[in-house]
C-alpha atoms as a PDB file:
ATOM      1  CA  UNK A   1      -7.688  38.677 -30.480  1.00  0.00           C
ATOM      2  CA  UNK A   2      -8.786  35.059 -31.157  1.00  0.00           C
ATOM      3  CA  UNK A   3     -12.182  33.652 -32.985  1.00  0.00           C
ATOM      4  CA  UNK A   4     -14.438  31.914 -30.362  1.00  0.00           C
ATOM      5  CA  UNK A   5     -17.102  29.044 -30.685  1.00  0.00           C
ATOM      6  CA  UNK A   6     -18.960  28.216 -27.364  1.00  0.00           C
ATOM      7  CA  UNK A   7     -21.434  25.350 -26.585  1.00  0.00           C
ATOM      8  CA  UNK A   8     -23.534  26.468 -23.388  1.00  0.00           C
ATOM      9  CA  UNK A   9     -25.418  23.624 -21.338  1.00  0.00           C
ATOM     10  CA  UNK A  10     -28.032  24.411 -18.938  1.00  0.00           C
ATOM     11  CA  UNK A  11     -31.195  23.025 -17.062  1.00  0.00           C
ATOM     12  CA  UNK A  12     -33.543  23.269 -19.428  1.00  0.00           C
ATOM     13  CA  UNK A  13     -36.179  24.810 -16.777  1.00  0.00           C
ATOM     14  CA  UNK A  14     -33.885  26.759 -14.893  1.00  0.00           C
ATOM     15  CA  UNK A  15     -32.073  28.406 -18.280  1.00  0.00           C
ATOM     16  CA  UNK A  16     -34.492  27.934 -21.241  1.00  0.00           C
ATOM     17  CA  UNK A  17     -31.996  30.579 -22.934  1.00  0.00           C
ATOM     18  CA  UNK A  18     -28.751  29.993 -23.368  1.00  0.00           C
ATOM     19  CA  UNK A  19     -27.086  32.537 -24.848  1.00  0.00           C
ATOM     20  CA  UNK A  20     -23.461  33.543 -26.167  1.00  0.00           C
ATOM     21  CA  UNK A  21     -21.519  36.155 -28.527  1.00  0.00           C
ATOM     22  CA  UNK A  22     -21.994  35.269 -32.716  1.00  0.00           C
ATOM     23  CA  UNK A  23     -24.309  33.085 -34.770  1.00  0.00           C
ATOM     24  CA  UNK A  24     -26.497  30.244 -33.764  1.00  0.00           C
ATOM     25  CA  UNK A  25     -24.699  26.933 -35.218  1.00  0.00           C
ATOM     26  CA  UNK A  26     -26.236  23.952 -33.023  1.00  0.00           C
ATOM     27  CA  UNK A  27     -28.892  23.467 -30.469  1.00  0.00           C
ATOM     28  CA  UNK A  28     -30.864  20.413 -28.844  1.00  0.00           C
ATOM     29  CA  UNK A  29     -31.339  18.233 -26.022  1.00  0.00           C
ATOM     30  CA  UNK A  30     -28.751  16.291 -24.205  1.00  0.00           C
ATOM     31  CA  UNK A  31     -29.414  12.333 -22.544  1.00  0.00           C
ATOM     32  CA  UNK A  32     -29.468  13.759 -19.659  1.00  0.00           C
ATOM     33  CA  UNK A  33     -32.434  16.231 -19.615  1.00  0.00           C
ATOM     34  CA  UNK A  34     -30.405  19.322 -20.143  1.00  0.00           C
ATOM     35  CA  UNK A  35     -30.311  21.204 -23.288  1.00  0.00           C
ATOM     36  CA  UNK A  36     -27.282  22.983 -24.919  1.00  0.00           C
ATOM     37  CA  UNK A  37     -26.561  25.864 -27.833  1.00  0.00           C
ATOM     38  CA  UNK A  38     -23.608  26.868 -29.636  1.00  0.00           C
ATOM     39  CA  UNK A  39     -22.792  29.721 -31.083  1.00  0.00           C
ATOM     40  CA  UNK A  40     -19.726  30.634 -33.762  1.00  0.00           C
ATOM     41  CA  UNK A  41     -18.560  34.212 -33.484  1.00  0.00           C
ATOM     42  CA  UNK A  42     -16.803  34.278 -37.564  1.00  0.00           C
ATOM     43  CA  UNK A  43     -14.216  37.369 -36.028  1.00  0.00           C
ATOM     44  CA  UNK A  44     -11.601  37.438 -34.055  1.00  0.00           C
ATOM     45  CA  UNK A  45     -12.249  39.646 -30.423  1.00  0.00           C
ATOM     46  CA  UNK A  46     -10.585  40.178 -27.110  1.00  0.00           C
ATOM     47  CA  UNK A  47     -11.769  38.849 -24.283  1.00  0.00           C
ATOM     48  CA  UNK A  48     -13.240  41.609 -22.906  1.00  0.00           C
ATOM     49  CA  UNK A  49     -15.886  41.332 -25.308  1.00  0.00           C
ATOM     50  CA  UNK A  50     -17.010  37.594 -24.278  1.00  0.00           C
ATOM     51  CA  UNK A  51     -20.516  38.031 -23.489  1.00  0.00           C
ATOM     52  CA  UNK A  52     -22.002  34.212 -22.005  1.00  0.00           C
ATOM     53  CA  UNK A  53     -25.997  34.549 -20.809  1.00  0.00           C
ATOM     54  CA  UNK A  54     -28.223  31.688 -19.460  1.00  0.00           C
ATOM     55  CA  UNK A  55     -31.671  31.894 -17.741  1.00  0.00           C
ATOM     56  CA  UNK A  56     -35.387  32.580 -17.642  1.00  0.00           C
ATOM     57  CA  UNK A  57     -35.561  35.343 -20.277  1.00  0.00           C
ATOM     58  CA  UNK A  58     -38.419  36.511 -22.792  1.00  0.00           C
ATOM     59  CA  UNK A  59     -37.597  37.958 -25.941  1.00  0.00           C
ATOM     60  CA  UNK A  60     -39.375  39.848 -28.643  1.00  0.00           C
ATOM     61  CA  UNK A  61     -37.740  38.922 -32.011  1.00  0.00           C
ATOM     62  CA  UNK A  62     -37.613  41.269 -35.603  1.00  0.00           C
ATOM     63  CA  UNK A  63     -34.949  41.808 -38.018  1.00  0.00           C
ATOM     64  CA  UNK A  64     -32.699  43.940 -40.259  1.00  0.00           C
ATOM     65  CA  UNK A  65     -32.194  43.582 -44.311  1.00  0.00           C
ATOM     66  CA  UNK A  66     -28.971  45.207 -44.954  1.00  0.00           C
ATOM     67  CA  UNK A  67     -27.777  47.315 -47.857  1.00  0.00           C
ATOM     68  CA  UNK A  68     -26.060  44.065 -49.380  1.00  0.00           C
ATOM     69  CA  UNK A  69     -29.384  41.860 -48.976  1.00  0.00           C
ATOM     70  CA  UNK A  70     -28.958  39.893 -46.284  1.00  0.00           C
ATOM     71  CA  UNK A  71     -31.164  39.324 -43.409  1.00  0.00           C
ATOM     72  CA  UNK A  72     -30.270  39.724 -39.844  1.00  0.00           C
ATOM     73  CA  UNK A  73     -32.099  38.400 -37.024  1.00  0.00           C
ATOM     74  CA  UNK A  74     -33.002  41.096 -34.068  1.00  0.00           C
ATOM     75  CA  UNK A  75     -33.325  40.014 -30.648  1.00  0.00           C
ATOM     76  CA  UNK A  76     -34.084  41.769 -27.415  1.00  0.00           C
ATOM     77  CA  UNK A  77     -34.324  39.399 -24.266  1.00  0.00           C
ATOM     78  CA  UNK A  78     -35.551  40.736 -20.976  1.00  0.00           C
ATOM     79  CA  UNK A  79     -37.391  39.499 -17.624  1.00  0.00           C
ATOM     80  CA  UNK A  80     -40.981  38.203 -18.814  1.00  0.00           C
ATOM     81  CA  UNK A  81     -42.943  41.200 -17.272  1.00  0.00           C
ATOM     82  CA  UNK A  82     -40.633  43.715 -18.959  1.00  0.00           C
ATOM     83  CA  UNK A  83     -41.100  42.201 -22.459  1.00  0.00           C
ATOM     84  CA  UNK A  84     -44.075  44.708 -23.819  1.00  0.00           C
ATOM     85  CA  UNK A  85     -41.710  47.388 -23.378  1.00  0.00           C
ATOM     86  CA  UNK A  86     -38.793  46.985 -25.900  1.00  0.00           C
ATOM     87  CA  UNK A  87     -40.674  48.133 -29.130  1.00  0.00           C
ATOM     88  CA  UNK A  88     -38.899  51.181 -28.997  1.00  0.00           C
ATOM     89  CA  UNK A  89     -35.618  49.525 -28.033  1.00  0.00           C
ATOM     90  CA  UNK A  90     -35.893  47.383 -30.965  1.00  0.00           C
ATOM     91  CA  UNK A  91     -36.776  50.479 -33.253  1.00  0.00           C
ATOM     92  CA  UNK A  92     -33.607  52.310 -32.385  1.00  0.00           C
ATOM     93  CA  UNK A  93     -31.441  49.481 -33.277  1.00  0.00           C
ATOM     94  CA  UNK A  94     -33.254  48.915 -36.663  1.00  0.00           C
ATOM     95  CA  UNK A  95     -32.477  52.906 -37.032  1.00  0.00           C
ATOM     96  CA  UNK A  96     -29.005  52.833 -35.582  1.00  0.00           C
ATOM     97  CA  UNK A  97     -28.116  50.361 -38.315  1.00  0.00           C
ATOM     98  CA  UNK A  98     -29.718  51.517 -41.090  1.00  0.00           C
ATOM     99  CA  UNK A  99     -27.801  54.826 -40.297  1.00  0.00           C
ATOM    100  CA  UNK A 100     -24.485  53.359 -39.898  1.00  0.00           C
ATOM    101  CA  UNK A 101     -25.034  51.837 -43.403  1.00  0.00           C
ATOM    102  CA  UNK A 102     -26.351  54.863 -45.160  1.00  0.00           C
ATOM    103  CA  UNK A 103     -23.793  57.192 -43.333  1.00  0.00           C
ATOM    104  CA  UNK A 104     -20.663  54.915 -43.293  1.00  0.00           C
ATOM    105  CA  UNK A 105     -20.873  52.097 -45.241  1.00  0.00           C
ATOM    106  CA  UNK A 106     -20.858  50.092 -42.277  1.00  0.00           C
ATOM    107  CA  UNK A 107     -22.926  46.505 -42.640  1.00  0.00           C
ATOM    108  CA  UNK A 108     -24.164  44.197 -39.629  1.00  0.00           C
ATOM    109  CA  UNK A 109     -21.905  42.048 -39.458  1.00  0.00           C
ATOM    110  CA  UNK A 110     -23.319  39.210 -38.009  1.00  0.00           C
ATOM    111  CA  UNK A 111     -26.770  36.429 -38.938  1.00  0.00           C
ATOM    112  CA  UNK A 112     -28.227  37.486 -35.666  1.00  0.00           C
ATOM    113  CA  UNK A 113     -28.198  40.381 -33.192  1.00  0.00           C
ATOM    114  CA  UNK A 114     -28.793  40.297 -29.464  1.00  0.00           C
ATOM    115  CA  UNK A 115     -29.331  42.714 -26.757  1.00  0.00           C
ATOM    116  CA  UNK A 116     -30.308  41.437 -22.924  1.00  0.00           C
ATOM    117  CA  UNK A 117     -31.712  43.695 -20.672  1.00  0.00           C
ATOM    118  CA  UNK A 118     -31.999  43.170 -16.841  1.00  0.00           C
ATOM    119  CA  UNK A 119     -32.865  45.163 -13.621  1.00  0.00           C
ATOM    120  CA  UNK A 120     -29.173  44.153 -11.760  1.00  0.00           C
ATOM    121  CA  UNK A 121     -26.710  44.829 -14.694  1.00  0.00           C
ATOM    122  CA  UNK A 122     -24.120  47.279 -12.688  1.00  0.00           C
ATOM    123  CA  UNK A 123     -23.484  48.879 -15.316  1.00  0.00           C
ATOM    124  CA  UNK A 124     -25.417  50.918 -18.124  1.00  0.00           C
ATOM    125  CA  UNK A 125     -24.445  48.662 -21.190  1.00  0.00           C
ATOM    126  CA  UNK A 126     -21.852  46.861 -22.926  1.00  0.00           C
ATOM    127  CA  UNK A 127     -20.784  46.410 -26.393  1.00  0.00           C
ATOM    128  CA  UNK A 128     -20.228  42.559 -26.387  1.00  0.00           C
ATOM    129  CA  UNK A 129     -19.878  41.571 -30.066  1.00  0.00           C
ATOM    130  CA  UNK A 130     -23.584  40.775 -31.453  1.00  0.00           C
ATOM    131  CA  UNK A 131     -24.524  40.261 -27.261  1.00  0.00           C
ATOM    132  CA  UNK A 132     -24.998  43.551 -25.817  1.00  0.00           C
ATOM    133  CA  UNK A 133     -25.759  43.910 -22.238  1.00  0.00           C
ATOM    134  CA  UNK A 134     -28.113  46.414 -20.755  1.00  0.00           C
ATOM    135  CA  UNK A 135     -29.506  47.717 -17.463  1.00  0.00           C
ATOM    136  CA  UNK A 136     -33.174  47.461 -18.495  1.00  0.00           C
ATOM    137  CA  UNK A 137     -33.185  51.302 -17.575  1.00  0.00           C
ATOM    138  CA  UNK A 138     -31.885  52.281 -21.371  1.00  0.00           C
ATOM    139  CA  UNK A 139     -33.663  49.423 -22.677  1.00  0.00           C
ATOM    140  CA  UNK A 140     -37.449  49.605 -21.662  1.00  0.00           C
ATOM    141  CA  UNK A 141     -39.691  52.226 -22.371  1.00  0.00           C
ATOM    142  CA  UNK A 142     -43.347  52.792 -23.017  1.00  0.00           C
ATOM    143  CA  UNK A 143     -45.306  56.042 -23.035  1.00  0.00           C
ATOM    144  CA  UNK A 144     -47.810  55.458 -19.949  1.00  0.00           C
ATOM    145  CA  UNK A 145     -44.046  55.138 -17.844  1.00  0.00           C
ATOM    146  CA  UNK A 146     -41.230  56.909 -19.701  1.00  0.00           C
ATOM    147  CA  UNK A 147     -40.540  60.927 -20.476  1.00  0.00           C
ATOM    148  CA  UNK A 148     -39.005  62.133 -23.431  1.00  0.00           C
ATOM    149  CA  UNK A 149     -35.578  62.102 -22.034  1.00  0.00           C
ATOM    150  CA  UNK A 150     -35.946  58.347 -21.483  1.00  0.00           C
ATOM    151  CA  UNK A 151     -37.208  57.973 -24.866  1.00  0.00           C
ATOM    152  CA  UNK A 152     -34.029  59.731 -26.073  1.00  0.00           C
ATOM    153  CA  UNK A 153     -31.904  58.234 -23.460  1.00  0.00           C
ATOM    154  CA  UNK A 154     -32.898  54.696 -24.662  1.00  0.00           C
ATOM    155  CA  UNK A 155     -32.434  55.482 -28.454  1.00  0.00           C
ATOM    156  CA  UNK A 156     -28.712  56.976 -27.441  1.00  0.00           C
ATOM    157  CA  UNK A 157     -27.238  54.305 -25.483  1.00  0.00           C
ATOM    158  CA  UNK A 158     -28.729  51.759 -28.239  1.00  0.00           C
ATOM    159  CA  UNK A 159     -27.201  53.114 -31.191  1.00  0.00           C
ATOM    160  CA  UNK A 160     -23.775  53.853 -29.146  1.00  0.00           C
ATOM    161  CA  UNK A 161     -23.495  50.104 -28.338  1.00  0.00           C
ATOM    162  CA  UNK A 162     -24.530  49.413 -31.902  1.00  0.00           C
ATOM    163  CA  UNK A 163     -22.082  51.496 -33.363  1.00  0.00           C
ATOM    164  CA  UNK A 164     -19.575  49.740 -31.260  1.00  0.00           C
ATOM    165  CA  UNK A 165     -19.719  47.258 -33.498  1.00  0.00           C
ATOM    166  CA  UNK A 166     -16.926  48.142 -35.610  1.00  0.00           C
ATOM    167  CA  UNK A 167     -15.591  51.010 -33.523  1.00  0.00           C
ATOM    168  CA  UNK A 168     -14.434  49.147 -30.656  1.00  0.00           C
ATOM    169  CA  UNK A 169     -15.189  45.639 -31.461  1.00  0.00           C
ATOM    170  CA  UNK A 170     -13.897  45.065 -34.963  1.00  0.00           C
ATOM    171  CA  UNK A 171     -11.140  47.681 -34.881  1.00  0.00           C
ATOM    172  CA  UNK A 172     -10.640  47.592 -31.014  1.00  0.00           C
ATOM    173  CA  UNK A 173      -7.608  49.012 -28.933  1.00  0.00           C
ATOM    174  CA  UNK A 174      -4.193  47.670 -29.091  1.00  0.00           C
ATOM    175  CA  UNK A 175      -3.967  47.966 -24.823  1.00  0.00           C
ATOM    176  CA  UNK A 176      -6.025  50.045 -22.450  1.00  0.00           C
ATOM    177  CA  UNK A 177      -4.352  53.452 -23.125  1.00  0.00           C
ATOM    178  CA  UNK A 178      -6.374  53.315 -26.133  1.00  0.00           C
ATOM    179  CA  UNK A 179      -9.872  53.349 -24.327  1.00  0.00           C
ATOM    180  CA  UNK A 180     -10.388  56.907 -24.828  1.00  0.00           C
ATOM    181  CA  UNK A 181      -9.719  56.780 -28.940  1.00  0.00           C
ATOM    182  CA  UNK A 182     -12.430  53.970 -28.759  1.00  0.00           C
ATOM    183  CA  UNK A 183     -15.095  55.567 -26.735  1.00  0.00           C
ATOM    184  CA  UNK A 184     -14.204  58.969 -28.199  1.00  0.00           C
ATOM    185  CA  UNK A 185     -15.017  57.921 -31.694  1.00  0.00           C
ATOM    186  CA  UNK A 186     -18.084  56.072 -31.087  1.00  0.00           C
ATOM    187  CA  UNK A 187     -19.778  58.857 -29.010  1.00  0.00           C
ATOM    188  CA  UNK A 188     -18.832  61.530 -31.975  1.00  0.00           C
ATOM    189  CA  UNK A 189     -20.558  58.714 -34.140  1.00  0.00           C
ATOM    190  CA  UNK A 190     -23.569  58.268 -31.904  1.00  0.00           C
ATOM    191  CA  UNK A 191     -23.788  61.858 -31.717  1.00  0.00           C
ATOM    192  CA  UNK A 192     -23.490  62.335 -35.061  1.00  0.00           C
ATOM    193  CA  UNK A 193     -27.316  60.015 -35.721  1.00  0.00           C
ATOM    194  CA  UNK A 194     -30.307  62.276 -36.172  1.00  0.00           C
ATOM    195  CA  UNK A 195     -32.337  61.410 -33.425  1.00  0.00           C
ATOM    196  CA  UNK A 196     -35.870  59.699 -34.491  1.00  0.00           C
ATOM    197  CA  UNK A 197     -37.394  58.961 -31.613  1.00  0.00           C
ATOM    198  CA  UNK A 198     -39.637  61.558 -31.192  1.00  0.00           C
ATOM    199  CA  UNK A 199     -41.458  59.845 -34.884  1.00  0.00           C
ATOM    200  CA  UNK A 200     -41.447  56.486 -33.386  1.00  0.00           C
ATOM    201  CA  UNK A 201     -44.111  57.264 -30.656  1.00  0.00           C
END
């Protein structure tokens, strides 16, 4: 496990988000045209956990005031024409962490949280610390489209990679035997939160 600060550079048209694990620490616009960010993730993670986005994403934007005060920033960046669909998203993370305070103890963290949701993720989602990635399938979901399993399905998978957060990411596995111990917990912890979404419609 090491502590990582990365500065991304992109085309400032072709990536007008740039995008990596941690806090915000630096951003602006090189000679050149091109425009960079850099982010400081304060904990030390494997490197499985590395999350690194860039491109032409929309975001809606909230946030989170924990038990201890402070205020957390709440992302959610998608493909433009998905981004009127992600109120719910965003609900079940502000629920997912107000739960894993009340029930655990368990703070954000983290300034800033991110999730990034596209169509051609291959896989459902992934807990990359403060950057979790999505297949916009458990991320989008308005009620002229989705049922009430996607409702549910969306509010699951959120607060699983959520709860991640310290069950996998801050106390993580010492080698891959460990996987199961790591997903195990964190499902009987996402199972464990009261489903809400039925309120939030």
């Amino acid at each position: 496990m090491t502590r990582f600060t990365v500065t991304v550079v992109g085309d400032r048209e072709r990536c007008p988000v740039l995008l990596a694990n941690g806090n915000l620490t630096a951003s602006g616009t090189l000679d050149d045209g091109r425009h960079f960010a850099t982010y400081d993730d304060p904990f030390p993670k494997p490197s499985y956990l590395f999350a690194l986005v860039a491109g032409p994403l929309a975001a809606i934007e909230d946030h989170f005031t924990t038990a201890s005060g402070r205020t957390v920033k709440l992302q959610i960046f998608v493909e433009a024409r998905n981004r009127g669909r992600c109120a719910h998203a965003m609900n079940s993370l502000k629920n997912a962490m107000r739960w894993d305070e009340e029930t655990f103890g368990l703070e954000c963290d983290l300034d800033e949280y991110k999730i990034v949701a596209v169509d051609d993720f291959n896989m459902g989602a992934m807990e990359n610390k403060g950057l979790n990635v999505f297949n916009s399938r458990y991320v989008l979901a308005d009620p002229e489209t989705a049922t009430d399993a996607d409702f549910q399905g969306v509010e699951g998978v959120i607060g699983h990679e959520y709860f991640h957060n310290w069950t996998g990411n801050r106390v993580t596995c010492r080698d891959w035997f460990q996987l199961s111990l790591k997903e195990g917990l964190t499902v009987f912890r996402d199972r464990s939160s009261p489903p809400t979404w039925a309120h939030g419609r």
